[in-house]
PDB file of N, CA and C in Angstrom:
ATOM      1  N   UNK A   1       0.848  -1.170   0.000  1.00  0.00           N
ATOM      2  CA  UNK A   1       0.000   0.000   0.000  1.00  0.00           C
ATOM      3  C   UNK A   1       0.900   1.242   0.000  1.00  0.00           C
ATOM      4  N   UNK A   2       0.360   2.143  -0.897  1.00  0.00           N
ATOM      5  CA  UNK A   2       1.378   3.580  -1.216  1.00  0.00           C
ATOM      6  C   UNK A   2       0.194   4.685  -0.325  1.00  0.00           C
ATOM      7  N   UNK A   3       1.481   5.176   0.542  1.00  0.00           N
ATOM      8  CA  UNK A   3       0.212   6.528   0.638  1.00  0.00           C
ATOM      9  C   UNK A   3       0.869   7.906   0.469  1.00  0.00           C
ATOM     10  N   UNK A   4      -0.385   9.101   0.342  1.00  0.00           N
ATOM     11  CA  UNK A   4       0.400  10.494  -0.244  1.00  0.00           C
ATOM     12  C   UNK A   4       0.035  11.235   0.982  1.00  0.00           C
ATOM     13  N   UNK A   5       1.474  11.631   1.294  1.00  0.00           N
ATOM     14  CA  UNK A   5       1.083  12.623   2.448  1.00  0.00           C
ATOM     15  C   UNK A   5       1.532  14.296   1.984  1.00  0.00           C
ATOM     16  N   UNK A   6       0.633  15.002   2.149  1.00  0.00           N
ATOM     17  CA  UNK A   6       0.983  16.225   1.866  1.00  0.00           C
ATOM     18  C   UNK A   6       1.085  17.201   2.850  1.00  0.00           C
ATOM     19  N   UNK A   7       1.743  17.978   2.668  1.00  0.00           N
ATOM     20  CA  UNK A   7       2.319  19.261   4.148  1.00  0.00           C
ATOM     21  C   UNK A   7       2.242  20.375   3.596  1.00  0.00           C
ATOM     22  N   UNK A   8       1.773  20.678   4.588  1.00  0.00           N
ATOM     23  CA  UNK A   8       1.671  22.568   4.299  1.00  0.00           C
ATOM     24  C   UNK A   8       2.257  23.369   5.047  1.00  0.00           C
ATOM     25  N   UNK A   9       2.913  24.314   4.722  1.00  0.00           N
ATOM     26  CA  UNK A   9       3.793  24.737   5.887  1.00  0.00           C
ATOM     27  C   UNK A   9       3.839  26.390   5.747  1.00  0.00           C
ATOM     28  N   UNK A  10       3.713  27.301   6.612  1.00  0.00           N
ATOM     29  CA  UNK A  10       3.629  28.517   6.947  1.00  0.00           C
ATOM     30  C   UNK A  10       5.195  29.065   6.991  1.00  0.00           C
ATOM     31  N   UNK A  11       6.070  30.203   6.104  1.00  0.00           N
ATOM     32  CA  UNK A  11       6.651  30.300   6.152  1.00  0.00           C
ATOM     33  C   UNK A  11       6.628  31.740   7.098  1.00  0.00           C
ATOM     34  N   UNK A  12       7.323  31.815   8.177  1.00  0.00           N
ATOM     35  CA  UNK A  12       7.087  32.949   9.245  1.00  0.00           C
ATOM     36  C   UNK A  12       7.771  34.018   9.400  1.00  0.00           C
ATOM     37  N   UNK A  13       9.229  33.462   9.033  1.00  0.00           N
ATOM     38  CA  UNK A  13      10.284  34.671   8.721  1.00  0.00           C
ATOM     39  C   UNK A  13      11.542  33.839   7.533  1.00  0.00           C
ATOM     40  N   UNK A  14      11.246  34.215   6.571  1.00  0.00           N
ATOM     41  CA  UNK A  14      11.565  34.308   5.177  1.00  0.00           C
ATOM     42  C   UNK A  14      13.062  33.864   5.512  1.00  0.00           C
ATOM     43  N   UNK A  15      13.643  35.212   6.171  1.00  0.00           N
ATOM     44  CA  UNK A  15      15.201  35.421   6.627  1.00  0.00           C
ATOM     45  C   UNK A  15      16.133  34.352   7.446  1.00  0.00           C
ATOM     46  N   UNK A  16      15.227  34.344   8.435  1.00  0.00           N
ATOM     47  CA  UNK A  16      15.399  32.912   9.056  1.00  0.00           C
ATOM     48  C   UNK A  16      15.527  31.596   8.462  1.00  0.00           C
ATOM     49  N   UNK A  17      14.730  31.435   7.942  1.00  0.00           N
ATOM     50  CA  UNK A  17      14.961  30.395   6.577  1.00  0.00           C
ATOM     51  C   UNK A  17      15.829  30.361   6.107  1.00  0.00           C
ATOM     52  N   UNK A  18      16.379  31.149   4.977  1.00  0.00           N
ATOM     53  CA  UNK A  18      17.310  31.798   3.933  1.00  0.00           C
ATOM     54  C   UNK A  18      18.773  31.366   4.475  1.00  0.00           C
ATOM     55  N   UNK A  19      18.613  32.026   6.227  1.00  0.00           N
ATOM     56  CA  UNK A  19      19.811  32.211   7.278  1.00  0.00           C
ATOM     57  C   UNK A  19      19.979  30.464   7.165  1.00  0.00           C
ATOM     58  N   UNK A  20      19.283  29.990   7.714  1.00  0.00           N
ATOM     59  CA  UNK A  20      19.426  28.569   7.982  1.00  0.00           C
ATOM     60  C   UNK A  20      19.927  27.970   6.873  1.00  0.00           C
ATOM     61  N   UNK A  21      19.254  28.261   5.440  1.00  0.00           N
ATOM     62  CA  UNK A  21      19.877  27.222   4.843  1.00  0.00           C
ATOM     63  C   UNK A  21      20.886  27.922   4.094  1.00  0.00           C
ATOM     64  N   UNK A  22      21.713  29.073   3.804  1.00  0.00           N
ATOM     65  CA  UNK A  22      22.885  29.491   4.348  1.00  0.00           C
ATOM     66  C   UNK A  22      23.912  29.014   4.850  1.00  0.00           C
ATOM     67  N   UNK A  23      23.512  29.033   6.488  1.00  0.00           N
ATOM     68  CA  UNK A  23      24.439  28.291   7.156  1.00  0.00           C
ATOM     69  C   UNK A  23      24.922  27.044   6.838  1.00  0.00           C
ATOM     70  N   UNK A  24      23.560  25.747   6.810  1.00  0.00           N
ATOM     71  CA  UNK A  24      24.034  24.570   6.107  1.00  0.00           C
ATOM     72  C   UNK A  24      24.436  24.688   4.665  1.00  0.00           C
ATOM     73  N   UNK A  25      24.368  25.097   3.784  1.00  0.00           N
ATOM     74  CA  UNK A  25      25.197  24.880   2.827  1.00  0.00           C
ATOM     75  C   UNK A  25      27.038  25.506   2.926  1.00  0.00           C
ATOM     76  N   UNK A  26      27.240  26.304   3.591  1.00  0.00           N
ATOM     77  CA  UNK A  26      28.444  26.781   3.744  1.00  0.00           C
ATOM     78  C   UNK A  26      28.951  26.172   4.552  1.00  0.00           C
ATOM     79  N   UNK A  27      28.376  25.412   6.354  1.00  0.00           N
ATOM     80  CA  UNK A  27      29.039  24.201   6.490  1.00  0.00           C
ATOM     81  C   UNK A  27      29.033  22.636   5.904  1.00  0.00           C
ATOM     82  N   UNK A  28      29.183  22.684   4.960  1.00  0.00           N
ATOM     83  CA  UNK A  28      28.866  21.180   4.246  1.00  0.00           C
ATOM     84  C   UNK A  28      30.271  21.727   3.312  1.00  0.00           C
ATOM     85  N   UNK A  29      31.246  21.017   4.011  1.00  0.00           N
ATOM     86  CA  UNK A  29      32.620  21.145   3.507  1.00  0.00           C
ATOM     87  C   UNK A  29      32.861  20.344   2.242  1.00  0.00           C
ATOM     88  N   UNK A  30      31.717  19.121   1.571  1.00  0.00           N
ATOM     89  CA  UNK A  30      31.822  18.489   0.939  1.00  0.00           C
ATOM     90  C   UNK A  30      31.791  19.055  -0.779  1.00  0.00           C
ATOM     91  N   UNK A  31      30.891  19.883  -0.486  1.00  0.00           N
ATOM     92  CA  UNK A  31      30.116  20.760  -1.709  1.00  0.00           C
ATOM     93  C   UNK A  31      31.660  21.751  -2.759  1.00  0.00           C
ATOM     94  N   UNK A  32      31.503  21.035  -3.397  1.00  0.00           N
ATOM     95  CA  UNK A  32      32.249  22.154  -4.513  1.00  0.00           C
ATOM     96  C   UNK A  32      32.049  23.659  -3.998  1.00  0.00           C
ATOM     97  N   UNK A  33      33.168  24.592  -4.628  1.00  0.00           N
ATOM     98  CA  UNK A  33      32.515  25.850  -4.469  1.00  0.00           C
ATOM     99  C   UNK A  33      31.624  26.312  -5.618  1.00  0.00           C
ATOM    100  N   UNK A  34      31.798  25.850  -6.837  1.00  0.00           N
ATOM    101  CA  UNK A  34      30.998  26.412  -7.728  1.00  0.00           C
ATOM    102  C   UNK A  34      29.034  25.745  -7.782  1.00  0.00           C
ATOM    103  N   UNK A  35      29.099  24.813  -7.324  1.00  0.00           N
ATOM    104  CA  UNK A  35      27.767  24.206  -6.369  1.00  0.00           C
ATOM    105  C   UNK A  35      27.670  24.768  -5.312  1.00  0.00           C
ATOM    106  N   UNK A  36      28.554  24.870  -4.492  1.00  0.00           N
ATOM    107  CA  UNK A  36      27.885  26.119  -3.277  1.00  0.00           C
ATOM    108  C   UNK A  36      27.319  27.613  -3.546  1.00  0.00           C
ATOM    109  N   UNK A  37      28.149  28.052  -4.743  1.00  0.00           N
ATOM    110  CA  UNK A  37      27.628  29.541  -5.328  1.00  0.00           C
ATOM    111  C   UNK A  37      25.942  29.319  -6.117  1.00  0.00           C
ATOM    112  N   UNK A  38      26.118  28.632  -6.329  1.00  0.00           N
ATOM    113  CA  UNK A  38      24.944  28.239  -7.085  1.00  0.00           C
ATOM    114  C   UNK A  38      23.677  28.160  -6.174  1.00  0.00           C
ATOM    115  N   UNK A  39      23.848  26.842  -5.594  1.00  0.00           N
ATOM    116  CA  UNK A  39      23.098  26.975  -4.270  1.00  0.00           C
ATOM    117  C   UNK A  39      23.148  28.084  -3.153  1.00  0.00           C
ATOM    118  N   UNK A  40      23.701  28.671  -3.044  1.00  0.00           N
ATOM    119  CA  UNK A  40      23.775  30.284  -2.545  1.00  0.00           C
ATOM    120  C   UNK A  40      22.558  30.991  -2.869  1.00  0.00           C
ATOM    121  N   UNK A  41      22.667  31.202  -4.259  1.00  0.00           N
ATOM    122  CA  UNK A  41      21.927  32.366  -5.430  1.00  0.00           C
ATOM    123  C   UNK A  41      20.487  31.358  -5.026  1.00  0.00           C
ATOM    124  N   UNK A  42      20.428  29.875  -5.213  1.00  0.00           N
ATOM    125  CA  UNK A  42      19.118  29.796  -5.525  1.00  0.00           C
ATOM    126  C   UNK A  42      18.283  30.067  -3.977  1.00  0.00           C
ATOM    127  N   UNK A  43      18.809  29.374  -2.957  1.00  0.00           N
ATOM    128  CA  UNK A  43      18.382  29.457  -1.526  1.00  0.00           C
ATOM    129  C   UNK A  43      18.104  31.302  -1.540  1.00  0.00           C
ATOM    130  N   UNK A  44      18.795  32.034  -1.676  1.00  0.00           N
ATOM    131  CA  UNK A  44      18.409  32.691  -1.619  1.00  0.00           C
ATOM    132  C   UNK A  44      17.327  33.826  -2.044  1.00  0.00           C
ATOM    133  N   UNK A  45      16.778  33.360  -3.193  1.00  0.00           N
ATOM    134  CA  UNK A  45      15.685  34.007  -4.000  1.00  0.00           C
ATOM    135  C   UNK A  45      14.527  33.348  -3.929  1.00  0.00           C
ATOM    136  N   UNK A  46      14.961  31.831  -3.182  1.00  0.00           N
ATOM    137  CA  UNK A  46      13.522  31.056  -3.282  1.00  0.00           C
ATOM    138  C   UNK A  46      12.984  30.195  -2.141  1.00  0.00           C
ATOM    139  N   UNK A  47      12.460  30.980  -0.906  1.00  0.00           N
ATOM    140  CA  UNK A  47      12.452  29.804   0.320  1.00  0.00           C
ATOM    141  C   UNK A  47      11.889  28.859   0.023  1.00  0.00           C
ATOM    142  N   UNK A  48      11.260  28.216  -1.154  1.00  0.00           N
ATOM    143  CA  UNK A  48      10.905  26.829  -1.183  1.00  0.00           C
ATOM    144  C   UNK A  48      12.458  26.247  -1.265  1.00  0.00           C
ATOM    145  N   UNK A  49      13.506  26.584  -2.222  1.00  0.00           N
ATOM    146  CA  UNK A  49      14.349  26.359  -2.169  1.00  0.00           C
ATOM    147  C   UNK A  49      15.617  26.133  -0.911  1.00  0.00           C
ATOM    148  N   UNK A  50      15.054  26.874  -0.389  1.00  0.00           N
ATOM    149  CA  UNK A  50      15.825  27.221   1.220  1.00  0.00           C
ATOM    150  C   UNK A  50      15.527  26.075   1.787  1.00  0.00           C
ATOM    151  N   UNK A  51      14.053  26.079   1.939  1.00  0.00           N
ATOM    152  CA  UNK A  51      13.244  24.533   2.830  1.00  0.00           C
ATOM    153  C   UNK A  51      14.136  23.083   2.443  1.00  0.00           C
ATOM    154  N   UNK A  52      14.267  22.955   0.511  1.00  0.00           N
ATOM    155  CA  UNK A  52      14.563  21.855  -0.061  1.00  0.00           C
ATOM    156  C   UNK A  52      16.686  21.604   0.630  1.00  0.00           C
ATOM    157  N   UNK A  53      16.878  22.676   1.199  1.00  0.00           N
ATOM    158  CA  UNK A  53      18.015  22.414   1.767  1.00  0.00           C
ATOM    159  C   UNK A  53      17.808  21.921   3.076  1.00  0.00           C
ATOM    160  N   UNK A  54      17.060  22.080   3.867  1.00  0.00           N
ATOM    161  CA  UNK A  54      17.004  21.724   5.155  1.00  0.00           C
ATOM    162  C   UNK A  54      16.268  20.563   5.425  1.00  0.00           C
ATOM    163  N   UNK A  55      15.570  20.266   4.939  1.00  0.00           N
ATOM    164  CA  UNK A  55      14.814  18.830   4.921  1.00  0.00           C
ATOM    165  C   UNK A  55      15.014  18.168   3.802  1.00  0.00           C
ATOM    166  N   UNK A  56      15.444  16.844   4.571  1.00  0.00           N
ATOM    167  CA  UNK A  56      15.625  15.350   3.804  1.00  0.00           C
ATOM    168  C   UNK A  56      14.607  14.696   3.764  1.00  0.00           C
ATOM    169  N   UNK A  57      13.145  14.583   2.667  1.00  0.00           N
ATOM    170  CA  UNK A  57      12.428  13.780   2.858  1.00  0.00           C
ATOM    171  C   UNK A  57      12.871  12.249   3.488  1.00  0.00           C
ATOM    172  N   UNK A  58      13.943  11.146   3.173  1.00  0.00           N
ATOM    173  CA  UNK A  58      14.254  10.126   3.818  1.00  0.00           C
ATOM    174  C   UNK A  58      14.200  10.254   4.824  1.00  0.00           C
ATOM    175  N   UNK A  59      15.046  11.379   5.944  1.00  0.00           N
ATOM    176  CA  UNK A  59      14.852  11.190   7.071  1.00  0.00           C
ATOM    177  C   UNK A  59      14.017  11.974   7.421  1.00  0.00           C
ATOM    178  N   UNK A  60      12.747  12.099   7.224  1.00  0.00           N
ATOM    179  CA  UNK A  60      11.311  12.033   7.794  1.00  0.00           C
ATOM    180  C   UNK A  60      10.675  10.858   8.287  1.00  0.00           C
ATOM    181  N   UNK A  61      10.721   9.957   7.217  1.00  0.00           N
ATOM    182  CA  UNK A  61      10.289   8.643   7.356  1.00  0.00           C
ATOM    183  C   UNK A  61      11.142   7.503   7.865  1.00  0.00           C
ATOM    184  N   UNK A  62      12.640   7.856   8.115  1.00  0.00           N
ATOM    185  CA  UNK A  62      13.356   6.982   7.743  1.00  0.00           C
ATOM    186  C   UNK A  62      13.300   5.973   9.828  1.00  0.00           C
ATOM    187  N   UNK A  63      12.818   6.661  10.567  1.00  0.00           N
ATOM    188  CA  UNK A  63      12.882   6.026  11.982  1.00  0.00           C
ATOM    189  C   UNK A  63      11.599   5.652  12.210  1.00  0.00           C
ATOM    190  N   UNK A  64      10.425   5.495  10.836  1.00  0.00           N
ATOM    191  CA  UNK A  64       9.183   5.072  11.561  1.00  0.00           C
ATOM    192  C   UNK A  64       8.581   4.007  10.807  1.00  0.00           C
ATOM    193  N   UNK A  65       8.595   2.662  11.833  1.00  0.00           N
ATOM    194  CA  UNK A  65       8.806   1.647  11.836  1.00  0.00           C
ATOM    195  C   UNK A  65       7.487   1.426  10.442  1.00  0.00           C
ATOM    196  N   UNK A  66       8.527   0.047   9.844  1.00  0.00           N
ATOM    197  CA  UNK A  66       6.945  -0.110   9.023  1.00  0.00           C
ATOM    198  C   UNK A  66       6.410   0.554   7.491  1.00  0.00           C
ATOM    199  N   UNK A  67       7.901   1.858   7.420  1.00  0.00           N
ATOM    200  CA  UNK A  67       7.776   2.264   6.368  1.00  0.00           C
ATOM    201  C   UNK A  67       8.709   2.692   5.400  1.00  0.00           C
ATOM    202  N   UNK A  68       8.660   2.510   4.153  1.00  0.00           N
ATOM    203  CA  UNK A  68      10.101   2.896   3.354  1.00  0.00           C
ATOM    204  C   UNK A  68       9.498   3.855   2.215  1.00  0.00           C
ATOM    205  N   UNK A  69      10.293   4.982   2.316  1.00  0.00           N
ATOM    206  CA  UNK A  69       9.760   6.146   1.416  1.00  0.00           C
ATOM    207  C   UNK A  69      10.266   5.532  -0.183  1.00  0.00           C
ATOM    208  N   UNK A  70       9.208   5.714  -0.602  1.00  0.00           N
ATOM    209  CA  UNK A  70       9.149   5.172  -2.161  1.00  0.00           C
ATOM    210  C   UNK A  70       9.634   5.991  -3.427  1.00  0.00           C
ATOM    211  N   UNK A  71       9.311   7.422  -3.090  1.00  0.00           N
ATOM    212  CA  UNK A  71       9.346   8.764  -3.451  1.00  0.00           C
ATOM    213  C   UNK A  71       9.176  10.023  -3.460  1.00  0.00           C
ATOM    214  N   UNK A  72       9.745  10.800  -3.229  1.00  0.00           N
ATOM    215  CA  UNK A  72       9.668  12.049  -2.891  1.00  0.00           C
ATOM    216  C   UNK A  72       9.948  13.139  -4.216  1.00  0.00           C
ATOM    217  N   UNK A  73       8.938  13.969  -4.068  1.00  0.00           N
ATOM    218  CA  UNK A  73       9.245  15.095  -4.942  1.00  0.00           C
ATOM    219  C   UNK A  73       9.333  16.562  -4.113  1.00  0.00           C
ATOM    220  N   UNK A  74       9.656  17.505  -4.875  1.00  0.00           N
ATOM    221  CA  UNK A  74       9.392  18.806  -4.440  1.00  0.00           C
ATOM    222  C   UNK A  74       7.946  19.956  -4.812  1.00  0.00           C
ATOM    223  N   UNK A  75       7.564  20.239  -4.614  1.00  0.00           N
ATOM    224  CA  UNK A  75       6.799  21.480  -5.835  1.00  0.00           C
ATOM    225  C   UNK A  75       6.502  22.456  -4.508  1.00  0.00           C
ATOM    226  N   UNK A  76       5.992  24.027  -4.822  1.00  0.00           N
ATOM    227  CA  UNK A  76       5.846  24.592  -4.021  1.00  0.00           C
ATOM    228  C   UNK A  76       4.866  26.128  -4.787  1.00  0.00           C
ATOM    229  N   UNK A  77       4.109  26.500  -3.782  1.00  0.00           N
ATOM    230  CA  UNK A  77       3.178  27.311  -4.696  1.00  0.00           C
ATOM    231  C   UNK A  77       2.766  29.001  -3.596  1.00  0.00           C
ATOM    232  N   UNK A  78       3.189  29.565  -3.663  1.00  0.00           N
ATOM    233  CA  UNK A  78       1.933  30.594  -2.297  1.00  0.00           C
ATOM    234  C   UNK A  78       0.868  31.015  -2.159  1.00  0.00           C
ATOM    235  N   UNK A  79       0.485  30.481  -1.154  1.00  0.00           N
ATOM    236  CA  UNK A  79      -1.070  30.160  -0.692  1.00  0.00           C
ATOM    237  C   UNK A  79      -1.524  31.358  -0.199  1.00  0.00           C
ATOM    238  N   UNK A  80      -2.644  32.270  -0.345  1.00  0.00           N
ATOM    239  CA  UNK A  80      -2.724  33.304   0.061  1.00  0.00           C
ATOM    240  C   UNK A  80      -4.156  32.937   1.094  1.00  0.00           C
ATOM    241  N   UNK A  81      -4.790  31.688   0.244  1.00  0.00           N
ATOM    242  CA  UNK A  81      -6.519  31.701   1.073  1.00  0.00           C
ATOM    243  C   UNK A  81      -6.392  30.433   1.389  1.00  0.00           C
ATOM    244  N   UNK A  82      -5.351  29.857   1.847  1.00  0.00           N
ATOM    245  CA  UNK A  82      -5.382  28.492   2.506  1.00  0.00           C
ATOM    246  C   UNK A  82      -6.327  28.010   4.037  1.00  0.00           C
ATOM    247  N   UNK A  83      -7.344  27.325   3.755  1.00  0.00           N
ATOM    248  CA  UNK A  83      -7.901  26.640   4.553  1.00  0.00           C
ATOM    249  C   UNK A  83      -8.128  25.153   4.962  1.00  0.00           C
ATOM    250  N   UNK A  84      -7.265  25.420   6.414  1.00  0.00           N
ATOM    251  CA  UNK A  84      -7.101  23.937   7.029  1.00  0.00           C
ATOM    252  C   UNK A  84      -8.195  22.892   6.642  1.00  0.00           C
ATOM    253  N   UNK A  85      -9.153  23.624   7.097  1.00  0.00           N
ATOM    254  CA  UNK A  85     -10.579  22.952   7.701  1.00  0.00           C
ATOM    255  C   UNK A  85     -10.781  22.235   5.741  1.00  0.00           C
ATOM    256  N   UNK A  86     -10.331  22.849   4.978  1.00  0.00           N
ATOM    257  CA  UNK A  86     -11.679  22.336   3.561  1.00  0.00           C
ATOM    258  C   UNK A  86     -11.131  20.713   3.256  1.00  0.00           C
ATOM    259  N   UNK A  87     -11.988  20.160   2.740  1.00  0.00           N
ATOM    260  CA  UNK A  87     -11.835  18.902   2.073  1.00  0.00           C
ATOM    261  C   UNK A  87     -10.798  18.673   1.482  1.00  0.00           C
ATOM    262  N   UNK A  88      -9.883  17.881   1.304  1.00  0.00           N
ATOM    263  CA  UNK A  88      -9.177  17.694   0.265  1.00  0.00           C
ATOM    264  C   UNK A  88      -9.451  16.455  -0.549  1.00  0.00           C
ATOM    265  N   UNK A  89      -9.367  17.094  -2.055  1.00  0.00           N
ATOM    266  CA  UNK A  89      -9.764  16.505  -3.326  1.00  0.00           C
ATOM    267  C   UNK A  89      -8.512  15.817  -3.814  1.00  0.00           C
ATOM    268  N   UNK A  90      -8.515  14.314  -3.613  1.00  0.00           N
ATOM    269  CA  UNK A  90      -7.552  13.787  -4.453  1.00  0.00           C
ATOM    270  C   UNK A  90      -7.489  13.948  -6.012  1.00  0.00           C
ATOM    271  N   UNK A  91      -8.699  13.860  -6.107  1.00  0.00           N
ATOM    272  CA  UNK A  91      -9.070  13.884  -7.763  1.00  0.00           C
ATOM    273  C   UNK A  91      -8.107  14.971  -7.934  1.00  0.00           C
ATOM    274  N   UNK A  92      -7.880  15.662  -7.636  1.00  0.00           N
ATOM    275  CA  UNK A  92      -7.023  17.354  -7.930  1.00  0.00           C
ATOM    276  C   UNK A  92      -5.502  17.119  -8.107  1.00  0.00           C
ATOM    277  N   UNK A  93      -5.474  15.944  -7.769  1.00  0.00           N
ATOM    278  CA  UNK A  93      -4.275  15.757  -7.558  1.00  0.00           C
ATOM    279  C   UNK A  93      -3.643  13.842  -8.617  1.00  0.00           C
ATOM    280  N   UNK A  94      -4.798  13.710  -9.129  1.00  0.00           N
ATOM    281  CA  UNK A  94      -4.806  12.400 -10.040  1.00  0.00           C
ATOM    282  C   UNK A  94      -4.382  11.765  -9.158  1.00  0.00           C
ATOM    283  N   UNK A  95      -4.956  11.399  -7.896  1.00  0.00           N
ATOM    284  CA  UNK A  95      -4.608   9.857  -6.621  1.00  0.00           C
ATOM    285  C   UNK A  95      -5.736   9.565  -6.740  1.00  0.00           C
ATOM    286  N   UNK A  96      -6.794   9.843  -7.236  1.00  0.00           N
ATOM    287  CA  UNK A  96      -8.225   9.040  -6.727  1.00  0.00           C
ATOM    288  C   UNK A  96      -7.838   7.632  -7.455  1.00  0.00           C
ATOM    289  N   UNK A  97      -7.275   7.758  -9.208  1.00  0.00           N
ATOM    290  CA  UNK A  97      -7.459   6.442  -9.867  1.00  0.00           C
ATOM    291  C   UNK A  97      -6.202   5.085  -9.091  1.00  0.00           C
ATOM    292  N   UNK A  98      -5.235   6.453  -8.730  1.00  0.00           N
ATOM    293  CA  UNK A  98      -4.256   5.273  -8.250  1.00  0.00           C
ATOM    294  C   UNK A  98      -4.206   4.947  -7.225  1.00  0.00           C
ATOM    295  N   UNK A  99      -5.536   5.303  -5.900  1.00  0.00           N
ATOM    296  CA  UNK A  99      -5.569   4.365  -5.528  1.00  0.00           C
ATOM    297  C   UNK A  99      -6.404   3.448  -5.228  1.00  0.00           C
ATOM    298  N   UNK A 100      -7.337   3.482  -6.034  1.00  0.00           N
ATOM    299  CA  UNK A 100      -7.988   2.116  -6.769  1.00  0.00           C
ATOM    300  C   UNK A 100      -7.423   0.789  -7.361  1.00  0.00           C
ATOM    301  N   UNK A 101      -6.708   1.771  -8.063  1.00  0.00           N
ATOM    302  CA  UNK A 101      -5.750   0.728  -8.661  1.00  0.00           C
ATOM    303  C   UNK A 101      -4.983  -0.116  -7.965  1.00  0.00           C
ATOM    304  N   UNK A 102      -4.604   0.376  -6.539  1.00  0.00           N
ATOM    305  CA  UNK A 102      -3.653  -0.097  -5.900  1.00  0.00           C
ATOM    306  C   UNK A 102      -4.495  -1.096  -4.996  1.00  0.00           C
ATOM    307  N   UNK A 103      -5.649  -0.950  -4.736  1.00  0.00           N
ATOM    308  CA  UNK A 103      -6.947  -1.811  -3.485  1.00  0.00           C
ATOM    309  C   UNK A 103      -6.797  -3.340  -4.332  1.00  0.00           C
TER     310      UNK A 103
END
């Protein structure tokens, strides 16, 4: 059984972010410098980008028993009228057929 979990996340101070993933990319002694400049420029113009430095989808999942992450993507959009409370429509998202398919 595959399941889709989706997160939503409130970004609160932009800078903070930015700062953070900043910091980790400049300590990550491993990184080329011309991949660190790069990743510099992008973290910095794009906190989805910032986020995609600081979180490892694997280790989200990776200490809870029972499950092995299959795949992970990125995408990211700003939500201006986001509401917790509404339904969510798989159909919106083409999971209704797959997971039928999968029962």
């Amino acid at each position: 059984m595959r399941l889709h979990v989706e997160l939503v996340m409130e970004v609160t101070d932009a800078d903070r972010l930015t700062g953070a993933a900043v910091d980790h990319i400049n300590g990550d002694a491993a990184v080329p410098d011309d991949e660190r400049r790069q990743s510099l420029e992008t973290v910095r113009d794009d906190p989805a980008e910032a986020l995609a430095h600081l979180i490892d989808p694997f280790d989200l999942v990776t200490g809870v028993p029972g499950t092995e992450l299959a795949q992970a993507s990125w995408s990211s959009e700003e939500m201006t009228d986001y509401d917790p409370d509404a339904e969510w429509d798989a159909a919106e998202w083409d999971l209704a057929d797959d997971a039928a398919a999968e029962d």
